[in-house]
C-alpha atoms as a PDB file:
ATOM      1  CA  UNK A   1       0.000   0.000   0.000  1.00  0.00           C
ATOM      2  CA  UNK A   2       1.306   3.403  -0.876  1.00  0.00           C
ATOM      3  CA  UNK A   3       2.306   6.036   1.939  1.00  0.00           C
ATOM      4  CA  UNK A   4       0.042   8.794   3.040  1.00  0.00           C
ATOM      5  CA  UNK A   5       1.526  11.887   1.689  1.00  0.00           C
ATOM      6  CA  UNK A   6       1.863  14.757   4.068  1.00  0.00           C
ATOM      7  CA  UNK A   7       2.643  17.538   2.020  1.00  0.00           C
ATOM      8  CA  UNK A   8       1.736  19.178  -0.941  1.00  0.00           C
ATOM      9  CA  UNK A   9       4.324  18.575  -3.466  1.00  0.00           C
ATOM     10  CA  UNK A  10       3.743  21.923  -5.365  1.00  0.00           C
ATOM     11  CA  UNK A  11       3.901  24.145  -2.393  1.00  0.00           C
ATOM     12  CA  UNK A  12       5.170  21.927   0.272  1.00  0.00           C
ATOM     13  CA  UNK A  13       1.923  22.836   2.512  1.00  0.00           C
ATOM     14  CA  UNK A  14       0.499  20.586   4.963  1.00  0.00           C
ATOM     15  CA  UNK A  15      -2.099  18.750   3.340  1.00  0.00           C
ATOM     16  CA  UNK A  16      -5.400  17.681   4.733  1.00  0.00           C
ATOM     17  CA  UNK A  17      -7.740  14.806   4.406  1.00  0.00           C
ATOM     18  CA  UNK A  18     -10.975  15.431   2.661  1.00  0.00           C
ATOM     19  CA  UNK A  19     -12.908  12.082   1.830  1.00  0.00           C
ATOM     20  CA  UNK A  20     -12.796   8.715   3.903  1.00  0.00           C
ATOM     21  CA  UNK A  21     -13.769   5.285   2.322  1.00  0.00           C
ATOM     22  CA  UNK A  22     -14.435   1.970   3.097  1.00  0.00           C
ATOM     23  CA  UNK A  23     -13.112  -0.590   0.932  1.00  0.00           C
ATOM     24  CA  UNK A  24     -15.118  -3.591   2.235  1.00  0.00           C
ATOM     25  CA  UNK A  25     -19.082  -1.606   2.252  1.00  0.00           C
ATOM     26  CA  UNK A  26     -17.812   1.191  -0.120  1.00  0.00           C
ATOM     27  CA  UNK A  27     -19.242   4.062   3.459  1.00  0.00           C
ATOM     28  CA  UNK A  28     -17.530   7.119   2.000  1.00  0.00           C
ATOM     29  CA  UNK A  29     -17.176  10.423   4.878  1.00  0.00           C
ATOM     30  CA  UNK A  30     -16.365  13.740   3.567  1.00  0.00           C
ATOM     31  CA  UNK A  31     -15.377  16.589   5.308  1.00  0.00           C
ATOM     32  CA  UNK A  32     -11.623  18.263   6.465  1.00  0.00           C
ATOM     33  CA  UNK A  33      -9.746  16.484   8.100  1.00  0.00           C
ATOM     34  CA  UNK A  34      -6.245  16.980   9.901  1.00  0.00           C
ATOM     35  CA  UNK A  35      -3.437  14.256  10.147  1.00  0.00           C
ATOM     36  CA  UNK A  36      -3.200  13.148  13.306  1.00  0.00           C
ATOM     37  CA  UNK A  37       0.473  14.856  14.877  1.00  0.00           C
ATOM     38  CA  UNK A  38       2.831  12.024  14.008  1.00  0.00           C
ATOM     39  CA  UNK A  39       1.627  11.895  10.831  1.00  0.00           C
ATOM     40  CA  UNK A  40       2.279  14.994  10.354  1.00  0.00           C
ATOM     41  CA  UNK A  41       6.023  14.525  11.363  1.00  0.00           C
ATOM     42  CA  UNK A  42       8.706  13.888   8.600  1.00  0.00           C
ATOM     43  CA  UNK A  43       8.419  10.105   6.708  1.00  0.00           C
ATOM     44  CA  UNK A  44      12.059   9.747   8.399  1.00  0.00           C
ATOM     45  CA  UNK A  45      10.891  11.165  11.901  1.00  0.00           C
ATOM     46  CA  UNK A  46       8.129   8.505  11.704  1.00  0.00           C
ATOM     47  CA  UNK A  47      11.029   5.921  11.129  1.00  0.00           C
ATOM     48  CA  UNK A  48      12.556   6.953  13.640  1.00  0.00           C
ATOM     49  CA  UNK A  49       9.805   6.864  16.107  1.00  0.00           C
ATOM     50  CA  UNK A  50       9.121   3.517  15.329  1.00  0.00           C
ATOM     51  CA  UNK A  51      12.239   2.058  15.572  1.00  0.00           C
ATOM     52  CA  UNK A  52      12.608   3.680  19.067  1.00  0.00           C
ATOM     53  CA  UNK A  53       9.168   1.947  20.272  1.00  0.00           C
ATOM     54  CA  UNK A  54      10.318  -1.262  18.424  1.00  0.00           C
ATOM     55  CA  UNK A  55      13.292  -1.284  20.800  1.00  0.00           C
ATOM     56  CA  UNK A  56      11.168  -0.682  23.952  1.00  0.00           C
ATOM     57  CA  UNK A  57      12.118   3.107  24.271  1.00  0.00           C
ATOM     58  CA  UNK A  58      15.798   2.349  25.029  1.00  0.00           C
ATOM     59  CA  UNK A  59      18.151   5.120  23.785  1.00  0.00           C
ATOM     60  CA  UNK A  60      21.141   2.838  24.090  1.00  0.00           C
ATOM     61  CA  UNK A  61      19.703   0.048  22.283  1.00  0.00           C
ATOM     62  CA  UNK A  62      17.832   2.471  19.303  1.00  0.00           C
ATOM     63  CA  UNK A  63      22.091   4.112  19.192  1.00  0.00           C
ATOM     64  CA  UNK A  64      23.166   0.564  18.848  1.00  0.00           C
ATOM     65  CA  UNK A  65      20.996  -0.390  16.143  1.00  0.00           C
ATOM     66  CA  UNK A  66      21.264   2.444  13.986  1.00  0.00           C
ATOM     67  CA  UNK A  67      25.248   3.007  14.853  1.00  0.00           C
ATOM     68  CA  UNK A  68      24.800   6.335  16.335  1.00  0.00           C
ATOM     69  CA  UNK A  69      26.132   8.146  18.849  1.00  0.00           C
ATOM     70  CA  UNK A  70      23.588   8.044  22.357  1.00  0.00           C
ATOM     71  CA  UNK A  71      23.974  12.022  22.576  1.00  0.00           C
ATOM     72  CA  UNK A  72      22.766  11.975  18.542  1.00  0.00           C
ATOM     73  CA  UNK A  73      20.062   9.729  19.630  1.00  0.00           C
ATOM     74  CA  UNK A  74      19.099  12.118  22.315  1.00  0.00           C
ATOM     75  CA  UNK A  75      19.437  15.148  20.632  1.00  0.00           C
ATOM     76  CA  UNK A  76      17.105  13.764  17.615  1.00  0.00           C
ATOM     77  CA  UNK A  77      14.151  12.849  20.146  1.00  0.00           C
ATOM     78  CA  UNK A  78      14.313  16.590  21.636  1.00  0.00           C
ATOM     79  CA  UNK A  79      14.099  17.555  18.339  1.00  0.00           C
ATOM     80  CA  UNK A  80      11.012  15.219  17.393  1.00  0.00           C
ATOM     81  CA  UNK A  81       9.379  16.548  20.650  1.00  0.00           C
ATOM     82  CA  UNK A  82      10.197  20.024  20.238  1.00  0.00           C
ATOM     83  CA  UNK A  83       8.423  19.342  16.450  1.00  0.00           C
ATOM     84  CA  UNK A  84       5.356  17.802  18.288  1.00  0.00           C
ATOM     85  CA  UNK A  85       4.977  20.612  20.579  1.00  0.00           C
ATOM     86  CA  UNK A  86       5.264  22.745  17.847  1.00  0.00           C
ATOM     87  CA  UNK A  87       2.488  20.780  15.809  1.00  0.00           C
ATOM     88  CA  UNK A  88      -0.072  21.023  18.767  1.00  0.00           C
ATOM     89  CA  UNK A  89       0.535  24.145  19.637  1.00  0.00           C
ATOM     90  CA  UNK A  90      -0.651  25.330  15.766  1.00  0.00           C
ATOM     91  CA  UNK A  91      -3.603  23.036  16.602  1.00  0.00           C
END
């Protein structure tokens, strides 16, 4: 399945959703609709995120598997929570 675009690739905006569908009853919702905050977050930011859950939140373990440096580790989450601070405070 493709990936959700977040952004509008003419003028980089965020992008909304607009029309909801069902695939299995074909129950179509229209309206606007705004990506929920981590979606809104950069496609590698998401990566990120993901691997750090996948590796139960562990810093040292997320540095090991990605051969970074802890304190690059660290600094990247403040920056992904400074970014979701940032996202609800526009909300």
């Amino acid at each position: 399945m493709k990936k959700l675009p977040t952004l509008c690739p003419a003028c980089q905006s965020q992008l909304s959703i607009k029309k909801l569908s069902c695939t299995k009853c074909n129950t179509e919702i229209e309206g606007s609709f705004a990506l929920p905050g981590l979606l809104r977050l950069s496609v590698d930011d998401q990566e990120f995120i993901l691997q750090f859950v996948k590796c139960s939140g562990s810093l040292k373990e997320i540095a090991r598997r990605l051969k970074l440096s802890y304190p690059t580790v660290r600094n990247r989450i403040d920056d992904i929570i400074n970014q979701i601070k940032s996202l609800e405070n526009q909300d």
